[in-house]
N, C-alpha and C. Protein backbone atom coordinates (compact mmCIF):
# COMPACT_ATOMS: atom_id res chain seq x y z
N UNK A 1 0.84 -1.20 0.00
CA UNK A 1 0.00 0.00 0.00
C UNK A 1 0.87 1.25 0.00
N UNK A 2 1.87 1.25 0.69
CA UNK A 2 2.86 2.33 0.87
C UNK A 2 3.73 2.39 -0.29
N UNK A 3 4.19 1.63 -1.16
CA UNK A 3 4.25 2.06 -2.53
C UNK A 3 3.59 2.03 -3.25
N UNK A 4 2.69 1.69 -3.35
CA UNK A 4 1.59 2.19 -4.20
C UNK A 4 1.32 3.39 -4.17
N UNK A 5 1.47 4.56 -2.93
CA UNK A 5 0.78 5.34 -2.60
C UNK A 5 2.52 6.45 -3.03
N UNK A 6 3.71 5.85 -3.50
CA UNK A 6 4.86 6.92 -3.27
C UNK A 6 4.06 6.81 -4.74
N UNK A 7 4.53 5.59 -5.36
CA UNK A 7 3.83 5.69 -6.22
C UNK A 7 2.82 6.71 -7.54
N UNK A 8 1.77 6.17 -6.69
CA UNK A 8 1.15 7.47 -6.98
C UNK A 8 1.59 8.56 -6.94
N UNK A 9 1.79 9.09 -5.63
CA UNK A 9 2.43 11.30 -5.60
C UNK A 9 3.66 11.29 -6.60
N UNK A 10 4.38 10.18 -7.13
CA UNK A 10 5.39 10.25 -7.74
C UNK A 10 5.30 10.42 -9.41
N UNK A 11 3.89 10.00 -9.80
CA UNK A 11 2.78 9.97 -10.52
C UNK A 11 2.26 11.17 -11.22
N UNK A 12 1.76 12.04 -9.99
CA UNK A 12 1.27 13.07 -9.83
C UNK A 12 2.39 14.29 -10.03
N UNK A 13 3.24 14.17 -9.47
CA UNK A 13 4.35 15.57 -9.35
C UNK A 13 4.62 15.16 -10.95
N UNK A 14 5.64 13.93 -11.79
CA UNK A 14 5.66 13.94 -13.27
C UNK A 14 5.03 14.30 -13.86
N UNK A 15 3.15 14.34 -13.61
CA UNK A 15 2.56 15.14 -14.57
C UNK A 15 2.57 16.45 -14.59
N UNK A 16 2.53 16.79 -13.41
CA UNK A 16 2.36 18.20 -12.63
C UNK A 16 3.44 18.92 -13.53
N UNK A 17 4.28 18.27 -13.41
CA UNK A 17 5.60 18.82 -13.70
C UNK A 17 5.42 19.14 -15.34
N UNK A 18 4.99 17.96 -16.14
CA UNK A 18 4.96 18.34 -17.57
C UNK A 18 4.01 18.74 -18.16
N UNK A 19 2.87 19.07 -17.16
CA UNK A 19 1.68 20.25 -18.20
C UNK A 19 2.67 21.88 -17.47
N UNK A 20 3.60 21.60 -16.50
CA UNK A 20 3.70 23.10 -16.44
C UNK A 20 5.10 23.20 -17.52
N UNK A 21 5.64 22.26 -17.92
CA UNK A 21 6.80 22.54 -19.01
C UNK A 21 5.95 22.59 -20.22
N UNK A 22 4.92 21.78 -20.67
CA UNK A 22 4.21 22.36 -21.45
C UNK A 22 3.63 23.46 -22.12
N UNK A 23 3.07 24.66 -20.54
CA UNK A 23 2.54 25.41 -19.98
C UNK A 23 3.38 26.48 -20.80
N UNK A 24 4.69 26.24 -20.20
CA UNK A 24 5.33 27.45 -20.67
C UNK A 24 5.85 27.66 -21.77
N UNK A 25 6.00 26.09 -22.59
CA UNK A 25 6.29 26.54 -24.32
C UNK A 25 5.62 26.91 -25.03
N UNK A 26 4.12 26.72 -24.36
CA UNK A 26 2.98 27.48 -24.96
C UNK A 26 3.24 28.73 -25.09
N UNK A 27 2.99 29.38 -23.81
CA UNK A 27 3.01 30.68 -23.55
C UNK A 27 4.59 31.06 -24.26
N UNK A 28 5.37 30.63 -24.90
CA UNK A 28 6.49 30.66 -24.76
C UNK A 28 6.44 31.18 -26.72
N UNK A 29 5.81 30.05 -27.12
CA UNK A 29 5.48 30.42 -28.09
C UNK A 29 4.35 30.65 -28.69
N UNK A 30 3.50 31.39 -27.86
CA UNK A 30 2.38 32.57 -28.55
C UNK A 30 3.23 33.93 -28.24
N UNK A 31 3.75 33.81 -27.16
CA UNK A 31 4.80 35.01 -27.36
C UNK A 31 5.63 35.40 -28.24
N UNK A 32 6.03 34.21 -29.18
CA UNK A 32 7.12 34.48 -30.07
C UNK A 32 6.11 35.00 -31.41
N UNK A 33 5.34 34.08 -31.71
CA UNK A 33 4.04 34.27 -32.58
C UNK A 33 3.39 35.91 -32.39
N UNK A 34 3.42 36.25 -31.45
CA UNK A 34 2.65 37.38 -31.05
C UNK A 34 4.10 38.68 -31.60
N UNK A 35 5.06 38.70 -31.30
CA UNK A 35 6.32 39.83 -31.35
C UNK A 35 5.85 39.97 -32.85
N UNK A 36 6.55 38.57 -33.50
CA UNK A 36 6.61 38.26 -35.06
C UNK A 36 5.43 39.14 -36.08
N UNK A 37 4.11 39.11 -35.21
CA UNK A 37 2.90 39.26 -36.06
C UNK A 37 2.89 41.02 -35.65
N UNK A 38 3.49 41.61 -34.50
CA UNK A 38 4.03 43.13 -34.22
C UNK A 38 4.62 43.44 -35.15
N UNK A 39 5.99 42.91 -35.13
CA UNK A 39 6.83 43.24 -36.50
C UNK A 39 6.97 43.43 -37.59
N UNK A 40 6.00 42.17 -38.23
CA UNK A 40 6.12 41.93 -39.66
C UNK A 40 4.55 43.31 -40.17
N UNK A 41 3.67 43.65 -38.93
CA UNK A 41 2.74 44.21 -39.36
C UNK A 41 3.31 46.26 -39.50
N UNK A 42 4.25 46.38 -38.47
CA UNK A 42 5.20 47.33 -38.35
C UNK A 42 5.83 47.85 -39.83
N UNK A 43 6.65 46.49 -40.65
CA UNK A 43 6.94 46.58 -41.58
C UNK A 43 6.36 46.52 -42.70
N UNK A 44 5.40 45.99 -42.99
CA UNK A 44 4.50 46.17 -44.08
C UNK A 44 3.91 47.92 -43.87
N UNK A 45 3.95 48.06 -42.97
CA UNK A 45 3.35 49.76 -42.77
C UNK A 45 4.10 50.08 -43.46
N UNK A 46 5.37 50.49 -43.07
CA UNK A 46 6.70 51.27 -43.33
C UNK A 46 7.03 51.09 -44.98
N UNK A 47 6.51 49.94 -45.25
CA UNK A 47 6.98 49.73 -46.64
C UNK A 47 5.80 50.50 -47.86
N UNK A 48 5.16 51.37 -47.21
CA UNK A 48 3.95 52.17 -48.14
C UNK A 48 4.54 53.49 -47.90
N UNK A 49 5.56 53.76 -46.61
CA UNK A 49 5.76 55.41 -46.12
C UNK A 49 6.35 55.83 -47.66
N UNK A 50 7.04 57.03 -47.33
CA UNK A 50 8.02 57.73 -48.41
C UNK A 50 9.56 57.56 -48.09
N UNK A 51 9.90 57.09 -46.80
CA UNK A 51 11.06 56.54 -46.63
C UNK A 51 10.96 55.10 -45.48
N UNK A 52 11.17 54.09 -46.55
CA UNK A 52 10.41 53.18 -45.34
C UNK A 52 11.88 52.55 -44.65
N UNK A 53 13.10 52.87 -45.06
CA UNK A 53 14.11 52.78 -44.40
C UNK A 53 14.04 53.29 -42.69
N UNK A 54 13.33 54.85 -43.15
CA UNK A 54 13.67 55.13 -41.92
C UNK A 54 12.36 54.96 -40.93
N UNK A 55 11.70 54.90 -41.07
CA UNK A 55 10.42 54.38 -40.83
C UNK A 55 10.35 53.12 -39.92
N UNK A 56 11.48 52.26 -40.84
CA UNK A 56 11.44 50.86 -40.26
C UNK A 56 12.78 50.89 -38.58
N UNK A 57 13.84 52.04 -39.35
CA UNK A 57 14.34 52.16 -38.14
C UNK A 57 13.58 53.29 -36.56
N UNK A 58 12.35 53.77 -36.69
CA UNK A 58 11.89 54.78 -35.81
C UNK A 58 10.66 53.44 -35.16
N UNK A 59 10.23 52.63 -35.88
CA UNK A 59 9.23 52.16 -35.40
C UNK A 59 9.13 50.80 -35.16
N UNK A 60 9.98 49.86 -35.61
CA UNK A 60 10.04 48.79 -35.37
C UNK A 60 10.96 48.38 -33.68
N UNK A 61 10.92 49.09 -33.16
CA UNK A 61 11.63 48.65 -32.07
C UNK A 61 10.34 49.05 -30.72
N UNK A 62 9.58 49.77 -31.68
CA UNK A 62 8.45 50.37 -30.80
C UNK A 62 7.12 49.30 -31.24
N UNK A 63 7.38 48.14 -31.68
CA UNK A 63 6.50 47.22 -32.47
C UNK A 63 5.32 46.65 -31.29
N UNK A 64 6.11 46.00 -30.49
CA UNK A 64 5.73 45.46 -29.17
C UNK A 64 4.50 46.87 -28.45
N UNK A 65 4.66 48.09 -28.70
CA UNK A 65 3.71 49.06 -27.82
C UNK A 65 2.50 49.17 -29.03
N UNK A 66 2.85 49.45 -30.39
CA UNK A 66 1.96 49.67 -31.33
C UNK A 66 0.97 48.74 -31.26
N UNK A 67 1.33 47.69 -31.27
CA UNK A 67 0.60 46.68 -31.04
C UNK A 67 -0.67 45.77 -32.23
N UNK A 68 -0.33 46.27 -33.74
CA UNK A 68 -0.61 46.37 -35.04
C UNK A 68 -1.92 46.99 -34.36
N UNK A 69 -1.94 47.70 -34.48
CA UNK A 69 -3.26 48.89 -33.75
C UNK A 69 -2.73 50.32 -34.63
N UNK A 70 -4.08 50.42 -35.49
CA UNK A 70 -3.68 51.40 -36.42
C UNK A 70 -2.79 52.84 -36.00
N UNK A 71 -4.13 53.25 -35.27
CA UNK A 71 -4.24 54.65 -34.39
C UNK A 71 -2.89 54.39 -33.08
N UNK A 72 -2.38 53.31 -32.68
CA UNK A 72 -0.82 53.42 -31.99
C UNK A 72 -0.26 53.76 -32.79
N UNK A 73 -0.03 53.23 -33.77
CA UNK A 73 1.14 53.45 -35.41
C UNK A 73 1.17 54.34 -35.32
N UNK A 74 0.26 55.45 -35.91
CA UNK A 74 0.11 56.86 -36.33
C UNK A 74 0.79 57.39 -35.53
N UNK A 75 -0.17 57.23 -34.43
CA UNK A 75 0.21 58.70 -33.05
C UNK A 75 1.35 58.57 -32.23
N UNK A 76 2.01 56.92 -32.51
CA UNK A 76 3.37 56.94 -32.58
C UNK A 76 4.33 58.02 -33.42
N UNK A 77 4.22 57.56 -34.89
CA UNK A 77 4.74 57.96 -35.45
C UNK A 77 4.52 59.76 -35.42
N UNK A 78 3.45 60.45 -35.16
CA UNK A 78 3.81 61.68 -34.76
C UNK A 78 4.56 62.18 -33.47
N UNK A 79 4.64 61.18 -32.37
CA UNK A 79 5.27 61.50 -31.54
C UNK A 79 7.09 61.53 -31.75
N UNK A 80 6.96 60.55 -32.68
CA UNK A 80 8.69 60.57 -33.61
C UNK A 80 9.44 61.60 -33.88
N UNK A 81 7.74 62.34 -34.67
CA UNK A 81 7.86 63.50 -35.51
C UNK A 81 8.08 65.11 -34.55
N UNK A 82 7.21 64.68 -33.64
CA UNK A 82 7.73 65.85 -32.57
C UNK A 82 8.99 66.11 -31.89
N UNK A 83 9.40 64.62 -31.03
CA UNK A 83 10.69 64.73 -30.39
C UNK A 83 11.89 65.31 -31.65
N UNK A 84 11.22 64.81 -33.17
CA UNK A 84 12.70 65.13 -33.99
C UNK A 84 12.61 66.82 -33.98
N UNK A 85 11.48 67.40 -34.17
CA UNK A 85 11.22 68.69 -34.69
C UNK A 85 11.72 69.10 -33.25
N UNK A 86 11.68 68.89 -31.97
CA UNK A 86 12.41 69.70 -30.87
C UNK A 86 13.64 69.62 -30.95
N UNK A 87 14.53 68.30 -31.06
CA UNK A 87 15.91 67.97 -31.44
C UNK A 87 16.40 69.52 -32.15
N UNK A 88 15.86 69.03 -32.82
CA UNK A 88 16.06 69.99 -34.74
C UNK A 88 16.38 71.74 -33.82
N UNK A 89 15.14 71.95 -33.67
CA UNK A 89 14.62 73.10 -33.05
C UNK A 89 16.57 73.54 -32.30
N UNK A 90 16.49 72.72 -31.22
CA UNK A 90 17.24 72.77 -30.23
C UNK A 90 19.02 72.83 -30.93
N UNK A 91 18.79 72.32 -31.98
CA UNK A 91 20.33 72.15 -32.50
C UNK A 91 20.62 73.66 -33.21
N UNK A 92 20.15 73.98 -33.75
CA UNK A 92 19.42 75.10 -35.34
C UNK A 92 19.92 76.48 -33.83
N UNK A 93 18.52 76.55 -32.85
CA UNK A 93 19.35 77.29 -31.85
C UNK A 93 20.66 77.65 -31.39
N UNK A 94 21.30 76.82 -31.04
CA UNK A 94 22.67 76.74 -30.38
C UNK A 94 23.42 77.38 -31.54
N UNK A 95 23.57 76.76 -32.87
CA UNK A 95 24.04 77.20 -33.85
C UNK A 95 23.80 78.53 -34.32
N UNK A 96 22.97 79.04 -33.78
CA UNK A 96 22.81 80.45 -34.16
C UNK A 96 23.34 81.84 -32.97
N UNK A 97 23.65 80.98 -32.06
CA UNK A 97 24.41 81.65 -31.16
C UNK A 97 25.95 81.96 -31.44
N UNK A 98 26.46 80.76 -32.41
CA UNK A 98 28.16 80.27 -32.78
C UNK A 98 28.76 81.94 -33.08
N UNK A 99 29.52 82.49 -32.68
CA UNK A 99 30.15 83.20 -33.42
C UNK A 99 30.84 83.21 -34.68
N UNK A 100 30.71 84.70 -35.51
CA UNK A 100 31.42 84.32 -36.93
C UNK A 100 30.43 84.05 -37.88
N UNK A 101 29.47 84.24 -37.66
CA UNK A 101 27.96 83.80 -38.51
C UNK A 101 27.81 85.22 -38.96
N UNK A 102 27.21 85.16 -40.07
CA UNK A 102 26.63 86.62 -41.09
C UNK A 102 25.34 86.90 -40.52
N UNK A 103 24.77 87.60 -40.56
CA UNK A 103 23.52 88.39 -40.47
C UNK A 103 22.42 87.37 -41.56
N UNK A 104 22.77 87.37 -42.41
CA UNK A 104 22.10 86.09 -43.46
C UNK A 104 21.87 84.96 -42.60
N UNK A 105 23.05 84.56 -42.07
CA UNK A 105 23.03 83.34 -41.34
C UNK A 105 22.14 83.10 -40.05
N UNK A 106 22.00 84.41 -39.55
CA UNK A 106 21.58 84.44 -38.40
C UNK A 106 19.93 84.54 -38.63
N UNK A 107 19.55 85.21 -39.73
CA UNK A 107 18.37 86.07 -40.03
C UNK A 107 17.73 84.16 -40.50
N UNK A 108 18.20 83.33 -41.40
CA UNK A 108 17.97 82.33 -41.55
C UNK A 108 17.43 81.32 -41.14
N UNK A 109 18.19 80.96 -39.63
CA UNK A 109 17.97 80.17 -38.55
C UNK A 109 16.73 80.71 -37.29
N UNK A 110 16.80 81.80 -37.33
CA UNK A 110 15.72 82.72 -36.79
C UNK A 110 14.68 82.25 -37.29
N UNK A 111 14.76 82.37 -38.68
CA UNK A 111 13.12 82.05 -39.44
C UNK A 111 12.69 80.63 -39.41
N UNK A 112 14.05 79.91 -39.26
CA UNK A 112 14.18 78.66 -39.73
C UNK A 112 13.40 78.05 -37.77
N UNK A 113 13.37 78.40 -37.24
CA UNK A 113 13.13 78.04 -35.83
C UNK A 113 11.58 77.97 -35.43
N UNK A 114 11.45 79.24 -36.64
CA UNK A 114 9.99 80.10 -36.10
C UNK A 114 9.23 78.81 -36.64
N UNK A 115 9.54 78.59 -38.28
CA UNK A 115 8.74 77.32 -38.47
C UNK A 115 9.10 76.13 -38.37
N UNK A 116 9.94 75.60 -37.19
CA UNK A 116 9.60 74.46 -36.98
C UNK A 116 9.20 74.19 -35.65
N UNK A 117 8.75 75.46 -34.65
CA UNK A 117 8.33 75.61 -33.31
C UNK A 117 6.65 75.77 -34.05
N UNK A 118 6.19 76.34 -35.23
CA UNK A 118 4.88 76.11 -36.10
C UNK A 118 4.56 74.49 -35.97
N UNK A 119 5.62 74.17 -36.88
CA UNK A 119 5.30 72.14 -37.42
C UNK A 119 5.23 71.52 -35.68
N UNK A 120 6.05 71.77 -34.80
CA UNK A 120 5.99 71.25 -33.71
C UNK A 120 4.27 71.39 -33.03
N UNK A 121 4.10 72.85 -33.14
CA UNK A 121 2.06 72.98 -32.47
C UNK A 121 1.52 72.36 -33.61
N UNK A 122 1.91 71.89 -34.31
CA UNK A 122 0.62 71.54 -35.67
C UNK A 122 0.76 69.91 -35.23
N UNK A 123 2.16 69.33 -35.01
CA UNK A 123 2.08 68.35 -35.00
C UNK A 123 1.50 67.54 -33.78
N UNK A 124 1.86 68.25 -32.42
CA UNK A 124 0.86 68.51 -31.42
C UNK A 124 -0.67 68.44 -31.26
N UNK A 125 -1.09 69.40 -31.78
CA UNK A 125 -2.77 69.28 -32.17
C UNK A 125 -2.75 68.07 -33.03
N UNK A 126 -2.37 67.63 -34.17
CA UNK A 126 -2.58 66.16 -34.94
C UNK A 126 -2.36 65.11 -33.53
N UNK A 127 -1.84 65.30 -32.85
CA UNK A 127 -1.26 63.84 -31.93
C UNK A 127 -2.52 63.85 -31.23
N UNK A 128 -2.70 65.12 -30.21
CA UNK A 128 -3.80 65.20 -29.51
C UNK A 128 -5.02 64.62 -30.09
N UNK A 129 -5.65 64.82 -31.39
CA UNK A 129 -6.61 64.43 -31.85
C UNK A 129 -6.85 62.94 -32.43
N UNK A 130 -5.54 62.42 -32.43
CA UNK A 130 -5.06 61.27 -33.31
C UNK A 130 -6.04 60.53 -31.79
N UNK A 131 -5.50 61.01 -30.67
CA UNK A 131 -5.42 59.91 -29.25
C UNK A 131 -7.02 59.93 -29.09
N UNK A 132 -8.17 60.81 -29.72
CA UNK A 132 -9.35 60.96 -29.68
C UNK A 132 -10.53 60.98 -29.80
N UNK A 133 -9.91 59.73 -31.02
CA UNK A 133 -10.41 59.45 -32.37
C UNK A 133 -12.01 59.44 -31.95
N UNK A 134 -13.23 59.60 -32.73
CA UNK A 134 -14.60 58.76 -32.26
C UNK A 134 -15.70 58.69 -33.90
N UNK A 135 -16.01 57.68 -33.56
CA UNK A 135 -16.82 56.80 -35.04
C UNK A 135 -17.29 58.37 -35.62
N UNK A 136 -18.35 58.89 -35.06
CA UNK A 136 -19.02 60.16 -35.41
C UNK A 136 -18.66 60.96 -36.19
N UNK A 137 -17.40 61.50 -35.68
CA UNK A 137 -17.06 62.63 -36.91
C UNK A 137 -15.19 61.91 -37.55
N UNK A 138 -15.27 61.08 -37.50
CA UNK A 138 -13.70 60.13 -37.55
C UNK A 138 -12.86 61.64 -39.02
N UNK A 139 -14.75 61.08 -39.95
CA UNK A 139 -13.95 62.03 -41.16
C UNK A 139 -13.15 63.30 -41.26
N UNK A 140 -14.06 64.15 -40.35
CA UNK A 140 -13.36 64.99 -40.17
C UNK A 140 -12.16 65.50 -39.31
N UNK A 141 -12.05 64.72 -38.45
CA UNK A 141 -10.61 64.54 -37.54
C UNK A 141 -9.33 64.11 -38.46
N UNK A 142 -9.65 63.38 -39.24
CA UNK A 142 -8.87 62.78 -40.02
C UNK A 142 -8.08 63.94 -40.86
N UNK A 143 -9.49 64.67 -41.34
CA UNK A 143 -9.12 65.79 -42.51
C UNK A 143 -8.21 66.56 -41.88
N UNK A 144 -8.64 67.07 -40.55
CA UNK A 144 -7.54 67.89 -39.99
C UNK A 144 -6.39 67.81 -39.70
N UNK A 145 -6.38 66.71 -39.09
CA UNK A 145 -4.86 66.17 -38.71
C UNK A 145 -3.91 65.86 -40.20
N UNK A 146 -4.34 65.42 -40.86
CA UNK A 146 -3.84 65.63 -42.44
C UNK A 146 -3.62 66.93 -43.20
N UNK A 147 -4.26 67.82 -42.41
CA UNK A 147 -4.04 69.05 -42.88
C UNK A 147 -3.10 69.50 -42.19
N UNK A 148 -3.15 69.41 -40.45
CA UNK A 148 -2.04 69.88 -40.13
C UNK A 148 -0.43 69.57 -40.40
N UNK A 149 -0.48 68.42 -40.25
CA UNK A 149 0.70 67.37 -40.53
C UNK A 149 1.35 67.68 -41.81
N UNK A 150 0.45 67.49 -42.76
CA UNK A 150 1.11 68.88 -44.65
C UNK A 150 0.95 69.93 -43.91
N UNK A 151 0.74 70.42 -43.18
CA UNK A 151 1.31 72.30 -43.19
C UNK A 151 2.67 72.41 -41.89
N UNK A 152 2.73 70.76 -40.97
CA UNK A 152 4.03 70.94 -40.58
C UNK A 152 4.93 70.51 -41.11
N UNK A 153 4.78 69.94 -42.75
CA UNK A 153 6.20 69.19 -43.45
C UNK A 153 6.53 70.38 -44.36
N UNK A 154 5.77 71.51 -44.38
CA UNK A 154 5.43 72.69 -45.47
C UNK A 154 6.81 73.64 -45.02
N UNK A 155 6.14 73.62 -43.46
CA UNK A 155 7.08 74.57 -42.51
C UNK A 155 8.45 74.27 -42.40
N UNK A 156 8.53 72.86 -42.55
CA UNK A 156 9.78 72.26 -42.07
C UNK A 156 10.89 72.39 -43.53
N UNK A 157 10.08 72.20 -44.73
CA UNK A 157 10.70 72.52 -45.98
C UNK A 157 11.30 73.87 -45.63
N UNK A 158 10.32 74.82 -45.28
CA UNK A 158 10.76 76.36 -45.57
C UNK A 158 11.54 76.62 -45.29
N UNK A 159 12.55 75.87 -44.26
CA UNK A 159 13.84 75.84 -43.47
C UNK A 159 14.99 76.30 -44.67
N UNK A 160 15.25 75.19 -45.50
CA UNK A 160 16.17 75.13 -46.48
C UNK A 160 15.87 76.15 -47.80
N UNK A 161 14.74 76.01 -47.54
CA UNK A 161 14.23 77.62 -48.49
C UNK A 161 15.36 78.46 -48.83
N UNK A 162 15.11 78.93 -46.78
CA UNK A 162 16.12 80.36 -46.98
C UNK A 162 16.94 80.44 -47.48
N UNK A 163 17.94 79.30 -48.05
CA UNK A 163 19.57 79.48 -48.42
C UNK A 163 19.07 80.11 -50.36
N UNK A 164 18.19 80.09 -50.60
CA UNK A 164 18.05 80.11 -51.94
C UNK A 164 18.38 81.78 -52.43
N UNK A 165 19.37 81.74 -53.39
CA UNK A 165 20.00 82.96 -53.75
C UNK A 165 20.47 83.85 -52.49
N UNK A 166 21.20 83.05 -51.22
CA UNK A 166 21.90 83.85 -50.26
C UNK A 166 23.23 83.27 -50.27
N UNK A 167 24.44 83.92 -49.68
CA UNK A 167 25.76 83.34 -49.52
C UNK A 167 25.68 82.66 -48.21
N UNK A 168 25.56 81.27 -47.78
CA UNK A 168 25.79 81.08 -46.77
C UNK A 168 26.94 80.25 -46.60
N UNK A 169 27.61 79.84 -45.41
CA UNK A 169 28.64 78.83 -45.43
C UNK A 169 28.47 77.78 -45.44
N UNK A 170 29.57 76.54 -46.37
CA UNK A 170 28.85 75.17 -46.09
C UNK A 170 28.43 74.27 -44.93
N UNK A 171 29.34 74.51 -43.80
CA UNK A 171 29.45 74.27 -43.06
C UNK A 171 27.76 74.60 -42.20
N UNK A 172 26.91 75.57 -42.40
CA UNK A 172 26.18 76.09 -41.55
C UNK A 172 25.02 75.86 -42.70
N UNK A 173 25.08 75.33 -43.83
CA UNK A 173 23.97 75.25 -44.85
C UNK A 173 23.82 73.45 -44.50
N UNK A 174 24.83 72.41 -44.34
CA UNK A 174 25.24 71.11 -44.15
C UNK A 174 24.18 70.87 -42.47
N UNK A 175 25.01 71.30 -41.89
CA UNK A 175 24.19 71.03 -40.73
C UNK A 175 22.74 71.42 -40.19
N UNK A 176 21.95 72.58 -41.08
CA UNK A 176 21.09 72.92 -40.94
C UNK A 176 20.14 71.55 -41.37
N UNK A 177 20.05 71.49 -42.68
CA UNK A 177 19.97 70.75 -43.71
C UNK A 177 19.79 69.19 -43.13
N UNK A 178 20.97 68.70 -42.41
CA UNK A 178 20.83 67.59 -41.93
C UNK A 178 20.01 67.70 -40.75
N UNK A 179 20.06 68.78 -39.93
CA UNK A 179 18.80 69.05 -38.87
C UNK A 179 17.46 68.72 -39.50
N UNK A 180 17.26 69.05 -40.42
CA UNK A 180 16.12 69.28 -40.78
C UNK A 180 15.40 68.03 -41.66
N UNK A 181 16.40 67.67 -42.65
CA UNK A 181 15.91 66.46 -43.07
C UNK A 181 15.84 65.36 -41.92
N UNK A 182 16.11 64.75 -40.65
CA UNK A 182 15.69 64.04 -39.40
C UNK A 182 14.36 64.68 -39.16
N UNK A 183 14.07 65.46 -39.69
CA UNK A 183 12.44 66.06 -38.79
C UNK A 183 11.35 65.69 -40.02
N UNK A 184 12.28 66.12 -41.68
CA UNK A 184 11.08 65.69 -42.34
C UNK A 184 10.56 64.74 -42.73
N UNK A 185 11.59 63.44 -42.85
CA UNK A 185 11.45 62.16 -42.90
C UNK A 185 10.69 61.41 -41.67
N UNK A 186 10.54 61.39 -40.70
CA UNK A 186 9.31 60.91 -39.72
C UNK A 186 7.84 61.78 -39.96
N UNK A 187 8.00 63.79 -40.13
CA UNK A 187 6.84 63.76 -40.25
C UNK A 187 6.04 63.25 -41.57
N UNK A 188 6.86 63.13 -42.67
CA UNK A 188 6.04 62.91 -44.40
C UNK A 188 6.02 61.75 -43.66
N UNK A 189 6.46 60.26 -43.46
CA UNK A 189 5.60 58.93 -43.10
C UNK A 189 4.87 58.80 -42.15
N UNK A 190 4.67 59.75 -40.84
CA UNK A 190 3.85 59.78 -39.88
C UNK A 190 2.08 60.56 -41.09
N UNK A 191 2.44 60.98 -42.22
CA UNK A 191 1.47 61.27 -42.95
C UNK A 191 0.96 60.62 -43.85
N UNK A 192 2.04 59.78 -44.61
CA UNK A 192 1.75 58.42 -45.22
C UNK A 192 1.25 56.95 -44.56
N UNK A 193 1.47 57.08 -43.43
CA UNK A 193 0.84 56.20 -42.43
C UNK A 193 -0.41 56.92 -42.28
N UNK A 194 -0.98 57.78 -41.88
CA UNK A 194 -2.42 58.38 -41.55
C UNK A 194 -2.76 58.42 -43.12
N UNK A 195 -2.61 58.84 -44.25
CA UNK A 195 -3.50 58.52 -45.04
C UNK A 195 -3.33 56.86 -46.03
N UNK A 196 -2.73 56.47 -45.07
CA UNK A 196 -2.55 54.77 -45.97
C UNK A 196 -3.77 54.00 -45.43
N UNK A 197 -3.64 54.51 -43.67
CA UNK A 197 -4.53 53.98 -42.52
C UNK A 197 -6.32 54.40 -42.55
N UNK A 198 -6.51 55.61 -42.64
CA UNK A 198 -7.16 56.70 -42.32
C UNK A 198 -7.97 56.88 -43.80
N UNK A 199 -7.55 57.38 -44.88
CA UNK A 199 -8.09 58.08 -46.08
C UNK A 199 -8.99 57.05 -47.02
């Protein structure tokens, strides 16, 4: 009776034991299944943007929060678009402090600030509304935030504008330039994502 009975509990703990090793390759792999179906849905987005290079590097690491959930994508991707346009903002500044800069140069970055502290509130109000979405008027939320979003990639162009028929240095035309293209490349696919998603 007394082995019968180790027996048994000896019985019991082996199974015990292998529905919970079971247990966890399950869970082990719907987890893997689950990242995969984040990712690959991440990248098929990115591959409709206007730069899906960079697209794929701003958002695929953020795959896991998006969660192939349209309206995460988006209002992700404007939040991309903001932190770059403050970056930008913040660099463009400092540089206009540098000594040895022309009046051109200076008059430039001035303007060049004004509109991308513009694209930054535009892109703002789009995020805000993105997070607010409701069946009722979807259409017209949509329209707006699409409107704003083209009038903050508008602003962000106007940057490089200024150098047109002025002497500036390369050095201070290069780095602007590269400021600026980091801001326009997240906001144009944070717009190609809303009207791929959205329109």
């Amino acid at each position: 009776m007394e082995a019968y009975t180790i027996s048994y509990h000896a019985l019991t703990i082996l199974l015990t034991l292998l529905f919970i090793s079971n247990f966890h390759t399950t869970l082990a792999s719907t987890s893997t299944t689950t990242t995969e179906y984040y990712n690959t849905y991440v990248k098929t987005a990115c591959n409709s943007t206007t730069y899906p290079k960079e697209c794929v590097k701003d958002l695929y690491p953020l795959a896991s929060k998006i969660k192939a959930n349209p309206q995460n994508l988006c209002s992700t991707a404007l939040s991309i678009s903001i932190t770059a346009a403050q970056n930008s903002s913040s660099t463009i500044s400092k540089l206009s402090k540098n000594n040895g800069l022309t009046k051109i140069e200076v008059a430039i970055m001035k303007d060049c600030i004004v509109n991308i502290k513009d694209s930054i509130d535009q892109l703002k109000q789009s995020l805000n509304v993105m997070g607010h979405l409701g069946s009722s008027n979807l259409k017209s939320q949509i329209n707006d935030i699409i409107t704003w979003v083209s009038a903050a990639l508008t602003d962000e162009n106007t940057c490089t504008d200024g150098f047109d028929g002025q002497s500036v240095s390369k050095t201070v035309k290069d780095t602007i330039t590269k400021s600026i293209l980091s801001v326009v490349w997240p906001t144009s696919n944070a717009l190609s994502l809303i009207h791929n998603h959205y329109s």
